[in-house]
Protein backbone atom coordinates (compact mmCIF):
# COMPACT_ATOMS: atom_id res chain seq x y z
CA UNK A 1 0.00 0.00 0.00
CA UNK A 2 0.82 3.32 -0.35
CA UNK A 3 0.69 6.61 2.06
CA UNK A 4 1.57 9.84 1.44
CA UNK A 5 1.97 12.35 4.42
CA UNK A 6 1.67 15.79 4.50
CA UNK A 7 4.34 18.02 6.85
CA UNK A 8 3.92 21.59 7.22
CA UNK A 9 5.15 24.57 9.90
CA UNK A 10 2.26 25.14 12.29
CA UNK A 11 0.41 27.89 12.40
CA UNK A 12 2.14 31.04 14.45
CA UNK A 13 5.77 29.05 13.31
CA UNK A 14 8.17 31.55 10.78
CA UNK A 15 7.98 29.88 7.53
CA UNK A 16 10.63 31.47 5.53
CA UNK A 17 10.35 29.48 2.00
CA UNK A 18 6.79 30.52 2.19
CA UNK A 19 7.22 34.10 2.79
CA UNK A 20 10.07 34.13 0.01
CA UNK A 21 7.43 32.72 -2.13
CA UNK A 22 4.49 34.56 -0.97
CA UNK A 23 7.13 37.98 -2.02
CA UNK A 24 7.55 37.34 -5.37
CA UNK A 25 4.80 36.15 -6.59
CA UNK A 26 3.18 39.82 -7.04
CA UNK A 27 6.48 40.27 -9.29
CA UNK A 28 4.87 37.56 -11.63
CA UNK A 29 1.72 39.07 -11.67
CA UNK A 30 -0.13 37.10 -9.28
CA UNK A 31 -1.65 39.70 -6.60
CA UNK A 32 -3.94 38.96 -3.69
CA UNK A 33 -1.90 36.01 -2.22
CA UNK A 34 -1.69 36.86 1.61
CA UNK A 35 -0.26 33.94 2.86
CA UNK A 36 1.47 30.76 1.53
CA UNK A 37 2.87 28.04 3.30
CA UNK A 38 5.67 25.17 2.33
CA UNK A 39 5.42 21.80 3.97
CA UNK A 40 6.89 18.61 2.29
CA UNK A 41 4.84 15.46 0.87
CA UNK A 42 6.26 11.85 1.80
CA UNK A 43 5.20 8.82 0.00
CA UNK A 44 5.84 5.69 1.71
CA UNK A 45 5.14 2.04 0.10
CA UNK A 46 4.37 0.18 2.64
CA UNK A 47 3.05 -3.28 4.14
CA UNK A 48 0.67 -2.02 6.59
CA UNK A 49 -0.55 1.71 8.00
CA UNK A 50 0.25 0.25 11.44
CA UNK A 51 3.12 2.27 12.28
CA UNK A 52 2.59 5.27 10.20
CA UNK A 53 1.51 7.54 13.12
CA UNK A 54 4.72 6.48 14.95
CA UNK A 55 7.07 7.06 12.06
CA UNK A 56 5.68 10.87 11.47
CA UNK A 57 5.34 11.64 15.30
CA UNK A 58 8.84 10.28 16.10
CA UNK A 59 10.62 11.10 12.50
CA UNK A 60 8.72 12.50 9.91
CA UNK A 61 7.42 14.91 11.36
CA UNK A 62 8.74 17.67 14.12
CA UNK A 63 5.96 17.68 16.75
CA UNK A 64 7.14 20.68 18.39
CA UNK A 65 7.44 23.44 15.05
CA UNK A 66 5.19 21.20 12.75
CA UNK A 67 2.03 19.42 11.94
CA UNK A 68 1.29 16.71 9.59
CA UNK A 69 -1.49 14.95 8.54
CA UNK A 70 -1.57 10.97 6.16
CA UNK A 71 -3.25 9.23 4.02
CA UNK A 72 -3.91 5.51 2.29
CA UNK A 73 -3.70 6.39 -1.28
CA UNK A 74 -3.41 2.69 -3.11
């Protein structure tokens, strides 16, 4: 099976590839963005979902700047 998980700063946490990229985008012409955040996407093949809360809380995934959120996808 596969899982992909979803890590992102946490709301309130300095996210500075997403205010670099929130800053130029009104140099490309796209105006009205107020906000963007970067996370990462993980894709893990895997035998069973057993231990996939356990492998984000304790590697994945920084508990104390970040969140993340999974899911089965095949």
């Amino acid at each position: 099976m596969r899982v992909r998980v979803l890590v992102r700063p946490k709301r309130g946490i300095l996210d500075p590839q997403g205010e670099a990229v929130r800053s130029a985008l009104p140099a490309l012409g796209f105006e009205g963005v107020r906000s963007v955040r970067v996370g990462r996407l993980i894709e893990l093949e895997l035998e069973s979902e057993a231990e996939v809360e356990a492998m984000c809380r304790r590697l994945l995934a920084n508990p104390t700047t970040e969140e993340y959120e999974w899911e089965v996808v095949g």
